[in-house]
N, C-alpha and C. Protein backbone atom coordinates (compact mmCIF):
# COMPACT_ATOMS: atom_id res chain seq x y z
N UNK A 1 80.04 104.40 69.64
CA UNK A 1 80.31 103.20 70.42
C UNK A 1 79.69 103.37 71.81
N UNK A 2 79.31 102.09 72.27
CA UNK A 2 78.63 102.10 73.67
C UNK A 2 79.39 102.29 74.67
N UNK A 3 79.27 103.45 75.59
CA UNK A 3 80.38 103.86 76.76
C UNK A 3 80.65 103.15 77.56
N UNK A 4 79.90 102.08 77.70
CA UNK A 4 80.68 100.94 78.49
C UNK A 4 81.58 100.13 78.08
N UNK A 5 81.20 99.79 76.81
CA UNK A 5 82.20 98.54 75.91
C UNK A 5 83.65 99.87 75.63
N UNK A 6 83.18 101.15 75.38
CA UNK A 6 84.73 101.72 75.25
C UNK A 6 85.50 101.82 76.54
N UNK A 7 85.23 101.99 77.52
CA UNK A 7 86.33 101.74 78.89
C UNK A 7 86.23 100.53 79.07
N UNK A 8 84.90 99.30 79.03
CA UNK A 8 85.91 97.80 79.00
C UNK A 8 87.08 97.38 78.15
N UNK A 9 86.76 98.02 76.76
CA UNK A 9 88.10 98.03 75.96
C UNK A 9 89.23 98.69 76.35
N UNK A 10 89.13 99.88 76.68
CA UNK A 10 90.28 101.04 77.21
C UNK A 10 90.90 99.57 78.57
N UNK A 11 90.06 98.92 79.37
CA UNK A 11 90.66 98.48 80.51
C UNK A 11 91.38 97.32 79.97
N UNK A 12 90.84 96.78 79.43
CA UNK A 12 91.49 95.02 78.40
C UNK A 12 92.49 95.50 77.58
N UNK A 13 92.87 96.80 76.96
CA UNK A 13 94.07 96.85 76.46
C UNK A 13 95.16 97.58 77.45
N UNK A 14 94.80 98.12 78.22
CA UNK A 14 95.71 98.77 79.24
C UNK A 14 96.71 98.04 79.39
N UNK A 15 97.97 98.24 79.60
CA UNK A 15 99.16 97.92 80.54
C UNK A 15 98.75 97.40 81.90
N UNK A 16 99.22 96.19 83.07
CA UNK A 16 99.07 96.72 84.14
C UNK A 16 98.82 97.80 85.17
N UNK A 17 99.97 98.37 85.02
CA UNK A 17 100.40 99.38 85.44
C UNK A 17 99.85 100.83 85.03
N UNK A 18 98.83 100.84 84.15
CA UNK A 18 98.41 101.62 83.27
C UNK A 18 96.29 101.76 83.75
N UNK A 19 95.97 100.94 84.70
CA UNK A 19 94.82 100.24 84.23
C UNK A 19 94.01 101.45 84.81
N UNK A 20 94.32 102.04 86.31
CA UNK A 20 93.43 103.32 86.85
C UNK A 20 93.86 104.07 85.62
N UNK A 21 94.94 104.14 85.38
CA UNK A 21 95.02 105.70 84.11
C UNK A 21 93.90 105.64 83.13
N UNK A 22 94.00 104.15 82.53
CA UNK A 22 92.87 104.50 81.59
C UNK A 22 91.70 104.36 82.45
N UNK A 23 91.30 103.46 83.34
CA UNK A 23 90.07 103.58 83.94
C UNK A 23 89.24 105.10 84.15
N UNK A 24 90.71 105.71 85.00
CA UNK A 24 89.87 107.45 85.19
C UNK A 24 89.24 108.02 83.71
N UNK A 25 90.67 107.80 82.96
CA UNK A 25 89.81 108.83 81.42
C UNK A 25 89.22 108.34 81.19
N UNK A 26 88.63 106.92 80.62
CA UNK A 26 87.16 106.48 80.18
C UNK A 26 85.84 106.90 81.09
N UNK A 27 85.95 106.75 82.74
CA UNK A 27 84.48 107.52 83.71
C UNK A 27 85.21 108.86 83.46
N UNK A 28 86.04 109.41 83.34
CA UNK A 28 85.65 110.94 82.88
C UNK A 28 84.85 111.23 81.84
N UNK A 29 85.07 110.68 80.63
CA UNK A 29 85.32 111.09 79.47
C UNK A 29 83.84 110.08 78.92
N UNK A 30 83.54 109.21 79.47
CA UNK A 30 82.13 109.01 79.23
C UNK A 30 81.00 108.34 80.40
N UNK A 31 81.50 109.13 81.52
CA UNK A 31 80.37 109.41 82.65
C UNK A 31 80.33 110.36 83.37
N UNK A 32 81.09 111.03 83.02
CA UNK A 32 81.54 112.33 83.77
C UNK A 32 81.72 112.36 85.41
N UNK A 33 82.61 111.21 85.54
CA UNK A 33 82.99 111.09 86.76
C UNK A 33 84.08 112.07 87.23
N UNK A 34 84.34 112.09 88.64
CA UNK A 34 85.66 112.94 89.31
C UNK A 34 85.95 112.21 90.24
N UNK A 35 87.15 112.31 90.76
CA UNK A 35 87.66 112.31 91.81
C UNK A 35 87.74 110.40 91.81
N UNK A 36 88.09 109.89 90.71
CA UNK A 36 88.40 108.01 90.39
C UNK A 36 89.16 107.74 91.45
N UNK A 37 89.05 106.82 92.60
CA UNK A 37 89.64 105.95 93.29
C UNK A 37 89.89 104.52 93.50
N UNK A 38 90.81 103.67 93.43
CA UNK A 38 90.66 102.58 93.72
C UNK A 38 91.36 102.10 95.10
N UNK A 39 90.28 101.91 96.29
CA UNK A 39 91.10 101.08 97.85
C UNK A 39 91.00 100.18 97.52
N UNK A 40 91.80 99.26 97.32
CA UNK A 40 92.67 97.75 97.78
C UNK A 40 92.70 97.23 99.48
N UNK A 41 91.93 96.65 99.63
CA UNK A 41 91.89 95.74 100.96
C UNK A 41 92.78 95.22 101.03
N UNK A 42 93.55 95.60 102.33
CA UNK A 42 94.71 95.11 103.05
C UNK A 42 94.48 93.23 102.95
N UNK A 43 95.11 92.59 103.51
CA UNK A 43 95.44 91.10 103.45
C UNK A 43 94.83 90.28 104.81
N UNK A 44 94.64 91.52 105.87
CA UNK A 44 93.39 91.07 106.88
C UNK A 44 92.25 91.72 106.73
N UNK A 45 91.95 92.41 105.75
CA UNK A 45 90.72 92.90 105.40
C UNK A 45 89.87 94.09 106.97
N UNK A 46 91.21 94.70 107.01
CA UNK A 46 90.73 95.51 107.97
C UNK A 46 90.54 96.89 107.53
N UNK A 47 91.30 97.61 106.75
CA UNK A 47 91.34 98.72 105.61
C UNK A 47 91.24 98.74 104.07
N UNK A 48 90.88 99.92 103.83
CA UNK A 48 91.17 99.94 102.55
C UNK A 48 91.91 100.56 101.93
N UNK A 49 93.40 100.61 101.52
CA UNK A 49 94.40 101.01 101.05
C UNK A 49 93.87 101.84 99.44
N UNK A 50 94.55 103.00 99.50
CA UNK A 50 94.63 103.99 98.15
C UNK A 50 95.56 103.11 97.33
N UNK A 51 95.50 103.21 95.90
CA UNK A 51 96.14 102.66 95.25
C UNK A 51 96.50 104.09 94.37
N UNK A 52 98.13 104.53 95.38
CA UNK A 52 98.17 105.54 94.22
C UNK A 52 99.79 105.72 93.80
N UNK A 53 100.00 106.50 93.62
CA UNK A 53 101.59 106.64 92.97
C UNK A 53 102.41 106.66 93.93
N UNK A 54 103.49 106.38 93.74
CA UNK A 54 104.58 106.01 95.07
C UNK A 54 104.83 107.50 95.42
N UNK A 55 104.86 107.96 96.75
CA UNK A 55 105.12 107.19 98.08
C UNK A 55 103.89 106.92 98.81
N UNK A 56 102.34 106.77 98.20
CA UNK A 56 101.33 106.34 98.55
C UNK A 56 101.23 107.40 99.96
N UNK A 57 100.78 108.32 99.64
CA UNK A 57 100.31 109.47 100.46
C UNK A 57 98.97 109.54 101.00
N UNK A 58 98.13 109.20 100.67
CA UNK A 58 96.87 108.86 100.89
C UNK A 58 96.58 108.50 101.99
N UNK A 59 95.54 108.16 102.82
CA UNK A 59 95.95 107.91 104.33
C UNK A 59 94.70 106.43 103.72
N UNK A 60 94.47 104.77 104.65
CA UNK A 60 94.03 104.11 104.29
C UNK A 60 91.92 104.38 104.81
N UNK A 61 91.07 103.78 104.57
CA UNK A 61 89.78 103.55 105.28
C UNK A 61 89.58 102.97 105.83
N UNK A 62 88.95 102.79 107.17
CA UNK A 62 88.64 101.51 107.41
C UNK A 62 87.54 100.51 106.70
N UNK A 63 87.61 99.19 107.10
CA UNK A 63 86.94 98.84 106.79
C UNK A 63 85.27 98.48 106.87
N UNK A 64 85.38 98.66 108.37
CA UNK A 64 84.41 98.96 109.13
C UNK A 64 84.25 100.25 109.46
N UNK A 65 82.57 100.75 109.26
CA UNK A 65 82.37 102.15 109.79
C UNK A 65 82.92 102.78 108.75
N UNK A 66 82.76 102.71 107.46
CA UNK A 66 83.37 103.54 106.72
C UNK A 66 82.01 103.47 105.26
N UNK A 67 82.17 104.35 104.29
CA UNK A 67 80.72 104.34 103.66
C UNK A 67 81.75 102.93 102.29
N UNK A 68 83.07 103.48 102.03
CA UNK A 68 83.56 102.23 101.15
C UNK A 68 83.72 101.02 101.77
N UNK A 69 83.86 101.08 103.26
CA UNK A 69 84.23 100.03 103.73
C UNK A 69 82.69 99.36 103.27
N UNK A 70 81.51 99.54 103.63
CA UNK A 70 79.73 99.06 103.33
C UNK A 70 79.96 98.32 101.90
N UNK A 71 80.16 99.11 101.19
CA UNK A 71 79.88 98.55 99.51
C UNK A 71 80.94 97.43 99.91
N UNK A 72 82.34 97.06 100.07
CA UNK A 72 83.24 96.10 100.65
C UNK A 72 82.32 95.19 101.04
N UNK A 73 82.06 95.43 102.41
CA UNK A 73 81.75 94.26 102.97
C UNK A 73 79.85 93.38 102.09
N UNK A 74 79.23 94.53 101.88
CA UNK A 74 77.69 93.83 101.16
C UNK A 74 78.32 93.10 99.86
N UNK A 75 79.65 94.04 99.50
CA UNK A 75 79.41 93.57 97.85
C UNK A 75 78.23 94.26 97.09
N UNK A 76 77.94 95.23 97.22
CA UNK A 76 76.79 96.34 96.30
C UNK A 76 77.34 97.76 96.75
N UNK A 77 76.93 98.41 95.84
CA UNK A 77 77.28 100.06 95.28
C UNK A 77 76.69 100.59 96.43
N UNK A 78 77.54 101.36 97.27
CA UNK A 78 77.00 102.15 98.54
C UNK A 78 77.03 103.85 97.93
N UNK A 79 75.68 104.56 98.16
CA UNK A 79 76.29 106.39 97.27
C UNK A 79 75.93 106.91 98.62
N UNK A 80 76.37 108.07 98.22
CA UNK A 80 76.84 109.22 99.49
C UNK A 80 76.39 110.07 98.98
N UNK A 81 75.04 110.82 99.94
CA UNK A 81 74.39 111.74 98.59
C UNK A 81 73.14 111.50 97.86
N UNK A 82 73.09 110.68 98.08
CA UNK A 82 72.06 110.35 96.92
C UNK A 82 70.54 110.40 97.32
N UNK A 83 69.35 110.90 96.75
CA UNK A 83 67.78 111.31 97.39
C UNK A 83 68.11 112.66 97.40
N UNK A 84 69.11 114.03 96.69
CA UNK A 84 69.20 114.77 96.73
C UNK A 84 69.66 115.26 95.33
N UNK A 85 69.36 116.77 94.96
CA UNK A 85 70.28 117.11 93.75
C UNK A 85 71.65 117.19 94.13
N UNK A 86 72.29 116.86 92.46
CA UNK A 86 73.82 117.44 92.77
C UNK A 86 74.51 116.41 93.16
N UNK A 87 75.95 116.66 92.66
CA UNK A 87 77.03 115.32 92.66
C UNK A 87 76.34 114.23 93.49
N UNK A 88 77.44 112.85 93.68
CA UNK A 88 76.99 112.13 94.68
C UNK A 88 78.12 111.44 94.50
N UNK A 89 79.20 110.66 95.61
CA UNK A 89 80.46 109.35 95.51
C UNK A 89 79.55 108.44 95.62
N UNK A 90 79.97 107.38 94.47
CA UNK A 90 79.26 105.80 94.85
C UNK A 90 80.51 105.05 95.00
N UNK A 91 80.48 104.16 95.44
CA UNK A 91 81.09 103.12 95.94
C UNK A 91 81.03 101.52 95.61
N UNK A 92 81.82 101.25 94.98
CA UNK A 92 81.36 100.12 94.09
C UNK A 92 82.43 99.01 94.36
N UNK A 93 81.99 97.87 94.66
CA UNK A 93 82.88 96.57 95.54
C UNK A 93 83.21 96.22 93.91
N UNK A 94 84.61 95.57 94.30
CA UNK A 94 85.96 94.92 93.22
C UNK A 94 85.89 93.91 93.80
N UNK A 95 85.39 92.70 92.70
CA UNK A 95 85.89 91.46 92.93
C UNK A 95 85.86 90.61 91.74
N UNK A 96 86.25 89.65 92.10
CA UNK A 96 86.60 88.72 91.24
C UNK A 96 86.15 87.07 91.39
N UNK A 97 84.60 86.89 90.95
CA UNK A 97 84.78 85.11 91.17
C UNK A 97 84.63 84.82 92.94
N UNK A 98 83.69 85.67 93.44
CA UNK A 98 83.40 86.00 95.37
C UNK A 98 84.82 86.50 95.84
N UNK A 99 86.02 86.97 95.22
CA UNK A 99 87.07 87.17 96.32
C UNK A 99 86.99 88.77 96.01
N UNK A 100 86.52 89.59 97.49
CA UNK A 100 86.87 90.71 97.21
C UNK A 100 88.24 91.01 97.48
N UNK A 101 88.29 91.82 96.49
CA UNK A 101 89.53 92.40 96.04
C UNK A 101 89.63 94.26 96.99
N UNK A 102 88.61 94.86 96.70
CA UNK A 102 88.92 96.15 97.51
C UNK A 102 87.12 97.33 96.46
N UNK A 103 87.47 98.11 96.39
CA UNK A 103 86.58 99.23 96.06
C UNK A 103 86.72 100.28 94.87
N UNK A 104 86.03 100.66 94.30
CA UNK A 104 86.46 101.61 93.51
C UNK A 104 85.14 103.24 93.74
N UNK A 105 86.15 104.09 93.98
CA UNK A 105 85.11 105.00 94.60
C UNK A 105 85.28 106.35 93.43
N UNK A 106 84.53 106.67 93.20
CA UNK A 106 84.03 107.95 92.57
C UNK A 106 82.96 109.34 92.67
N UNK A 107 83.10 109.89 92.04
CA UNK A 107 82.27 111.28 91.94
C UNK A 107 81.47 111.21 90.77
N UNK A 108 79.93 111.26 90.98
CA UNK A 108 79.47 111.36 89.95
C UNK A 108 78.77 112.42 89.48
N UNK A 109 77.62 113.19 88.32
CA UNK A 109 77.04 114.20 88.84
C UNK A 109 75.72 113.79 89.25
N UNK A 110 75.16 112.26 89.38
CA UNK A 110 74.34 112.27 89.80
C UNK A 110 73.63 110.46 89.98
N UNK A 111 72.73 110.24 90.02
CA UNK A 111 72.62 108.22 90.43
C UNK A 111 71.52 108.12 90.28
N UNK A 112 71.18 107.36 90.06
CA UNK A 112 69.92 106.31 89.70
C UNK A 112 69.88 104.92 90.01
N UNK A 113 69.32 104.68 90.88
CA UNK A 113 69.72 103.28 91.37
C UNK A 113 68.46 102.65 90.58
N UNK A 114 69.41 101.16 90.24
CA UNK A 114 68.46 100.53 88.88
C UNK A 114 68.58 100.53 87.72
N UNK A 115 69.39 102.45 87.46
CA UNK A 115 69.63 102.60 85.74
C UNK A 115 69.96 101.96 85.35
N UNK A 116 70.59 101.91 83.79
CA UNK A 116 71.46 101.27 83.16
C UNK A 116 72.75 101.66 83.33
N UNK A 117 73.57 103.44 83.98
CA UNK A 117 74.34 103.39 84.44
C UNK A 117 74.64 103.15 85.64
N UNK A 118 73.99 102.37 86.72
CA UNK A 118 74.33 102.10 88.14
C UNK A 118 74.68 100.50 87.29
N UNK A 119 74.15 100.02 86.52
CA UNK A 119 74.45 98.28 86.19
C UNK A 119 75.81 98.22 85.53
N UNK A 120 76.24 99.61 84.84
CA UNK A 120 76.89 99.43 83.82
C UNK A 120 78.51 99.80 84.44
N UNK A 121 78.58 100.54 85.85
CA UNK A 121 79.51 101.09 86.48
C UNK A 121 79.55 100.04 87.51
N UNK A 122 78.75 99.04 87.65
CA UNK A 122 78.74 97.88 88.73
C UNK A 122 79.47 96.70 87.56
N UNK A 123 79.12 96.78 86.40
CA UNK A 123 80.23 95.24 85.82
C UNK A 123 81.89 96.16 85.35
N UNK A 124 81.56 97.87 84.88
CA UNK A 124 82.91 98.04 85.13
C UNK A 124 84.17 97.48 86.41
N UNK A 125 83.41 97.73 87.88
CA UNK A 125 84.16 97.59 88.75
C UNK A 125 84.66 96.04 88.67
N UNK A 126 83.46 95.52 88.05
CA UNK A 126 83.85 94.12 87.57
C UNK A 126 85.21 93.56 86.98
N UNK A 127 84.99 94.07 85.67
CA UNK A 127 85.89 94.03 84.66
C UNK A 127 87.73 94.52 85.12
N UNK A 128 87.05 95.66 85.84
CA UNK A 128 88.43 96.17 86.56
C UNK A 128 89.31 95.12 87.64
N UNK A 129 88.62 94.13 88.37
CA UNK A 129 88.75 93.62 89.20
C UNK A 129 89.78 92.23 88.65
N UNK A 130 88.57 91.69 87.42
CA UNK A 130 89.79 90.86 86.87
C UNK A 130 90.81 90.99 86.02
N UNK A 131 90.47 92.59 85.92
CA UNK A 131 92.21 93.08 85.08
C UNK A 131 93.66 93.17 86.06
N UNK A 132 92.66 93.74 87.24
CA UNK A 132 93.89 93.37 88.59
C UNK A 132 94.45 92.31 89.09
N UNK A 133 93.96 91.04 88.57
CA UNK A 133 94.41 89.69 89.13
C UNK A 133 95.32 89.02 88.01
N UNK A 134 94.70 89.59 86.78
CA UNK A 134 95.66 89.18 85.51
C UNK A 134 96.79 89.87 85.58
N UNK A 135 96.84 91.26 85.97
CA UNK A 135 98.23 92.27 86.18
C UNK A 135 99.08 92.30 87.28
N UNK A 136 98.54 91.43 88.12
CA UNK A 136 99.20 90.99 89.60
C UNK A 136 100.37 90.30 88.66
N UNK A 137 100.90 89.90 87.44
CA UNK A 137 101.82 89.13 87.04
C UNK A 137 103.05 89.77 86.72
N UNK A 138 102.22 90.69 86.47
CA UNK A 138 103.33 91.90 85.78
C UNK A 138 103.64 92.93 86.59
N UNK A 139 103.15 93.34 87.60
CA UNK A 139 103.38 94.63 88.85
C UNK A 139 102.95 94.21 89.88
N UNK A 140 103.86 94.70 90.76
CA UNK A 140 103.59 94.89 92.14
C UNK A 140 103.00 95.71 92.76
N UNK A 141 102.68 96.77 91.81
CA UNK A 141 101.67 97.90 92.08
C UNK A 141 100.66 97.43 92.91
N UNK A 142 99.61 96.96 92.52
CA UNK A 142 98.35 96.44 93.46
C UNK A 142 98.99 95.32 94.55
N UNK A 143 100.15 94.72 94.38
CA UNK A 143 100.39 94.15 95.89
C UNK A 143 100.65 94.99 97.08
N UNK A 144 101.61 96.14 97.08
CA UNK A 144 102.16 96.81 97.63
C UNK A 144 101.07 97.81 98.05
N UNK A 145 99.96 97.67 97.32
CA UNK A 145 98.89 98.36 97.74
C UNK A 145 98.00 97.65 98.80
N UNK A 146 97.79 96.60 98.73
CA UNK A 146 97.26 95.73 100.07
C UNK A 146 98.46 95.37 101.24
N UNK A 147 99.27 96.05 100.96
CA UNK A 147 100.03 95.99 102.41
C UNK A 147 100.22 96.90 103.37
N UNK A 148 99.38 96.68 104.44
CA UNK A 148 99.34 97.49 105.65
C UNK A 148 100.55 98.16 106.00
N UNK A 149 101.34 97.62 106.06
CA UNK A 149 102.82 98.31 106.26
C UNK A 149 103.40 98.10 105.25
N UNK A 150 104.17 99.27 104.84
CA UNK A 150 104.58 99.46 103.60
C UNK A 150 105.91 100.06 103.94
C-alpha cells in the first residue's frame, strides 16, 4: 500500500482524540520521521501552542521570528537544515479551506524540495487539518490547545 494513503487512512479512522497518536506512528513507520509535533495557533495568532498531553508542559512559539511560526504565516513547508547532509525539521502549515489552523513540525532524515515526499507530507498536514475541525466535536483537546491561558 501507498504510504501516504496508509496514514491518510490511519488519520480518517482515528478517534479524535487519537489523531497525533496515529499521525506519529504512520511518519514513523513510513517516513521515518522523529520528534512529530503539532502547534495550534493561539486565537490571536500570536503563538504557537504544543498540542500535548495534559498538563501541556511544552513551552508555546512564537509566531513571529520563529522557523514554525514562517511555514504559519507563508502557508508552505519551512526546513531547518536543509542544503546539508543529515536529519533536517520541516515545518508544514495546517489548514483547512485558507483558515490556518497551526503547524505540524517534524524530524526527518532528510528533504527534497519538489519530491513526491515534500508533496505528499504537505497534503498529509492537509488531511490532518480537516480531521481537527471534524474532531473539534468530540474533544476539547485541540481547543484548549489554542488557548493562551490555560
Amino acid at each position: 500500500m501507498d504510504r501516504f494513503i496508509a496514514v491518510e487512512r490511519a488519520l480518517r479512522a482515528a478517534t479524535p482524540d487519537a489523531l497525533l497518536r496515529s499521525l506519529e506512528e504512520g511518519l514513523v513507520a513510513h517516513y521515518g520521521a522523529t520528534d512529530v509535533t503539532l502547534l495550534m495557533a493561539d486565537y490571536a495568532t500570536t503563538i504557537l501552542q504544543p498540542v500535548t498531553a495534559l498538563p501541556y508542559t511544552r513551552e508555546p512559539v512564537p509566531v513571529h521570528d520563529s522557523a514554525p511560526g514562517r511555514a504559519f504565516n507563508w502557508q508552505s513547508p519551512h526546513v531547518e537544515g536543509a542544503g546539508g547532509d543529515g536529519p533536517v525539521t520541516v515545518h508544514l502549515p495546517v489548514s483547512v479551506r485558507g483558515d490556518r489552523i497551526g503547524v505540524l513540525s517534524l524530524r526527518l532524515p532528510d528533504w527534497q524540495e519538489g519530491s513526491g515526499t515534500a508533496r505528499e507530507l504537505t497534503e498529509i498536514a492537509e488531511v490532518l487539518g480537516h480531521e481537527i475541525v471534524v474532531g473539534e466535536r468530540d474533544t476539547d483537546l485541540y481547543l484548549q490547545a489554542r488557548r493562551a491561558d490555560r
